[in-house]
N, C-alpha and C. Protein backbone atom coordinates (compact mmCIF):
# COMPACT_ATOMS: atom_id res chain seq x y z
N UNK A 1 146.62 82.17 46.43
CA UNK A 1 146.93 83.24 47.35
C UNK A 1 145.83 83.36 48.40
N UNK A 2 144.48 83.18 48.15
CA UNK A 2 143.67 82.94 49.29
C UNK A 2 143.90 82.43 50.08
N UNK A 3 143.88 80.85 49.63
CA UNK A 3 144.43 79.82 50.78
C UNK A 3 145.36 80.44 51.53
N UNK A 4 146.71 80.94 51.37
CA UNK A 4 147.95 81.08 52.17
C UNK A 4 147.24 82.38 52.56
N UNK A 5 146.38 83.28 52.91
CA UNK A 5 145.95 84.14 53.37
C UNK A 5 144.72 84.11 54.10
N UNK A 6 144.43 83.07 53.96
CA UNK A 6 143.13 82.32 55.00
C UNK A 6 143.74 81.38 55.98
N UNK A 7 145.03 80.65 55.52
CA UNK A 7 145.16 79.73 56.55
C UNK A 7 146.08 80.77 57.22
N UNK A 8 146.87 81.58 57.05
CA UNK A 8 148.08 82.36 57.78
C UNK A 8 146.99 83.44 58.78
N UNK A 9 145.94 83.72 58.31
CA UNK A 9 144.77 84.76 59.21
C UNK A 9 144.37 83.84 60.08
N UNK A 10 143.87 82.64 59.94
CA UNK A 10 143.39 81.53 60.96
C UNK A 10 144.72 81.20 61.96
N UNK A 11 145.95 80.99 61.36
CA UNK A 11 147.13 80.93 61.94
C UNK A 11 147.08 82.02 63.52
N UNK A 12 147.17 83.17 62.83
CA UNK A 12 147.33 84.66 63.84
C UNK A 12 146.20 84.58 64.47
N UNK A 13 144.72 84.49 64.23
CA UNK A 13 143.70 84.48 65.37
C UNK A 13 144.16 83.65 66.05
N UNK A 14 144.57 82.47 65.92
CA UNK A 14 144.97 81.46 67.21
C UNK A 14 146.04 81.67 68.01
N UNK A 15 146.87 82.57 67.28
CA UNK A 15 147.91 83.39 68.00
C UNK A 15 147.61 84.12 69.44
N UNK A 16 146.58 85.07 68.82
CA UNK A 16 146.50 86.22 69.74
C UNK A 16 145.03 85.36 70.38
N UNK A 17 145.04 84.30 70.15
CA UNK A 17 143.55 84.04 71.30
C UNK A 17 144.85 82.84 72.83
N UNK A 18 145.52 82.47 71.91
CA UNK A 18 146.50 81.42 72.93
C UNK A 18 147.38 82.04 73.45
N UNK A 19 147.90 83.30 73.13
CA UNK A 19 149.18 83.61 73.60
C UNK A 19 149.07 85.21 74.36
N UNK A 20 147.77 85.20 74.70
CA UNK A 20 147.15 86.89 75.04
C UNK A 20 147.63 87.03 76.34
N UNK A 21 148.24 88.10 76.97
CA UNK A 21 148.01 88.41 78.29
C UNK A 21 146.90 88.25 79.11
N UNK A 22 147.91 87.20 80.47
CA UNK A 22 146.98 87.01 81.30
C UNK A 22 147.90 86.74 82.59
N UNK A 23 146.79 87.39 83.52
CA UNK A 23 147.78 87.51 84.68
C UNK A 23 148.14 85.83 85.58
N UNK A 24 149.28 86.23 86.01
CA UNK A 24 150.10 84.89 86.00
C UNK A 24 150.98 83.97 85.06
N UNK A 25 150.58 84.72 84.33
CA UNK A 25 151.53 83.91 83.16
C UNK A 25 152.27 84.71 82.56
N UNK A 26 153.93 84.06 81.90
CA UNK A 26 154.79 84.72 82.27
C UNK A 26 155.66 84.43 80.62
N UNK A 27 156.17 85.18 80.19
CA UNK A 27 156.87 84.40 78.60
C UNK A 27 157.94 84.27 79.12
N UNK A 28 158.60 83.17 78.11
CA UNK A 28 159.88 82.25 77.92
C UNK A 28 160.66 82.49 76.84
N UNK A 29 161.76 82.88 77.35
CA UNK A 29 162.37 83.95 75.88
C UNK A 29 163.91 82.69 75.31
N UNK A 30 163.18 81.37 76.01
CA UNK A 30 164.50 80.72 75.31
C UNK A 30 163.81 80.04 73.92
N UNK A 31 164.45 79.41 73.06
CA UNK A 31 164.23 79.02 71.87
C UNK A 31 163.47 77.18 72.05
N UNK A 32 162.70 76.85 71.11
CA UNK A 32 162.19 75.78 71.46
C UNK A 32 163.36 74.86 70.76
N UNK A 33 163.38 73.52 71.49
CA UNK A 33 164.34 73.13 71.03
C UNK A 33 164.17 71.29 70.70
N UNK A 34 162.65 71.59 70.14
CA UNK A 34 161.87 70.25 70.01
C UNK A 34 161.93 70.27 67.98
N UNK A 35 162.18 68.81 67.89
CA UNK A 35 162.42 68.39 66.31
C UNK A 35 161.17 68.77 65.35
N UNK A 36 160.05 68.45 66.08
CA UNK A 36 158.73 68.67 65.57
C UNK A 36 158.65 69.70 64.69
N UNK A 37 159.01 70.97 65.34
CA UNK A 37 158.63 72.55 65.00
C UNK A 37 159.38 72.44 63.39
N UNK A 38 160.82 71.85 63.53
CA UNK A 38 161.42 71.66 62.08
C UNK A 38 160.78 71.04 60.86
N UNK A 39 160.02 70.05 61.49
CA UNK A 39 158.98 69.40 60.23
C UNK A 39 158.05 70.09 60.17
N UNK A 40 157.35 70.81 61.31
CA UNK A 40 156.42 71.65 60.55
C UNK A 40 156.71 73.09 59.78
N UNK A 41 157.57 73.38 59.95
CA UNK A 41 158.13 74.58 58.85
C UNK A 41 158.45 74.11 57.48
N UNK A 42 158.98 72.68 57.95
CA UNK A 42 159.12 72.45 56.40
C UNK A 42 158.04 72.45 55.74
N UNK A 43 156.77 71.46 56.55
CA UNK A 43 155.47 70.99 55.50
C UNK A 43 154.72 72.42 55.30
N UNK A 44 154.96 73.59 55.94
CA UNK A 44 154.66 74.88 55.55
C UNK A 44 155.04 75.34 54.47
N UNK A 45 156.65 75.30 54.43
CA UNK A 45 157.11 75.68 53.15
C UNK A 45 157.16 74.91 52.34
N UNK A 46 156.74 73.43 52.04
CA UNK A 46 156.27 72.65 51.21
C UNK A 46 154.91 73.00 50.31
N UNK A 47 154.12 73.23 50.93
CA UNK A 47 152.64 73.76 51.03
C UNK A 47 152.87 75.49 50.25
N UNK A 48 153.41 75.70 50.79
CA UNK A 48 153.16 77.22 49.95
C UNK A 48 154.14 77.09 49.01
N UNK A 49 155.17 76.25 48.75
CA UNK A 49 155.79 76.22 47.17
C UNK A 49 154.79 75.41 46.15
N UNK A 50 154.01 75.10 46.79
CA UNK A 50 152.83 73.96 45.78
C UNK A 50 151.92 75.09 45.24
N UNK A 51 151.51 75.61 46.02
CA UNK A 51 150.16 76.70 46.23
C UNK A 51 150.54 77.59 45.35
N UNK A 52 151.87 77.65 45.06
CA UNK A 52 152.19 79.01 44.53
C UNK A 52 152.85 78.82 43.07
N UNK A 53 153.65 77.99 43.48
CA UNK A 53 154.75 77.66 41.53
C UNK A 53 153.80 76.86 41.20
N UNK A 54 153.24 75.45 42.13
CA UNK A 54 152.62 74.46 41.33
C UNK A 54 151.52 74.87 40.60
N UNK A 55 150.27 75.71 41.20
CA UNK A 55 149.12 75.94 40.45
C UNK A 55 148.81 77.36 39.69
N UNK A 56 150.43 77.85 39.97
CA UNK A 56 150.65 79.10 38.81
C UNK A 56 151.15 78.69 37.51
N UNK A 57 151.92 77.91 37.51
CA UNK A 57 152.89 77.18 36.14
C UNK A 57 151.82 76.74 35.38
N UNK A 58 150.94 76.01 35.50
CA UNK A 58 150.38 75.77 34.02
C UNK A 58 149.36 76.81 33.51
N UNK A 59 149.35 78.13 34.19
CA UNK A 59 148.26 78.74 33.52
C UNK A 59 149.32 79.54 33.15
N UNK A 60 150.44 79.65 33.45
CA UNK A 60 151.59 80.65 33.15
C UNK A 60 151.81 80.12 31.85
N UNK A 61 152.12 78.85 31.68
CA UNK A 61 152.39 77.95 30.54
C UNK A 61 151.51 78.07 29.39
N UNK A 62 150.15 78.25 29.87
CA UNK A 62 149.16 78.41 28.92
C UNK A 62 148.91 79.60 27.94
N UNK A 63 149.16 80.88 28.86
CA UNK A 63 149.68 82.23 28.27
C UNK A 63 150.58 82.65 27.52
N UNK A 64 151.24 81.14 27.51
CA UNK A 64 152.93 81.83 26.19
C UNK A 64 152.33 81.76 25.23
């Protein structure tokens, strides 16, 4: 749970440092429509089903 709460906080600072108001620049309210973004959601949600079932299950296992 750290990890996914250290990398998702590092995530959002880069958010609000790249995407901050600034004059001249203007948002784009259409949807991205590049393949990339799809693999990286997946290897996200790859990554946090590991982080989470994988290295909970054997101590879960260990407790029965």
């Amino acid at each position: 749970m750290a990890l996914l709460f250290i990398g998702w906080g590092i995530f959002f600072v880069y958010c609000l440092f790249r995407f901050r108001a600034r004059p001249g620049h203007a948002a784009l309210y259409t949807p991205v429509k590049a393949l990339a973004t799809k693999y990286i959601e997946g290897f996200v949600l790859v990554v946090e089903v590991v982080l989470l079932f994988g290295l909970s299950t054997p101590v879960w296992l260990a407790t029965r």
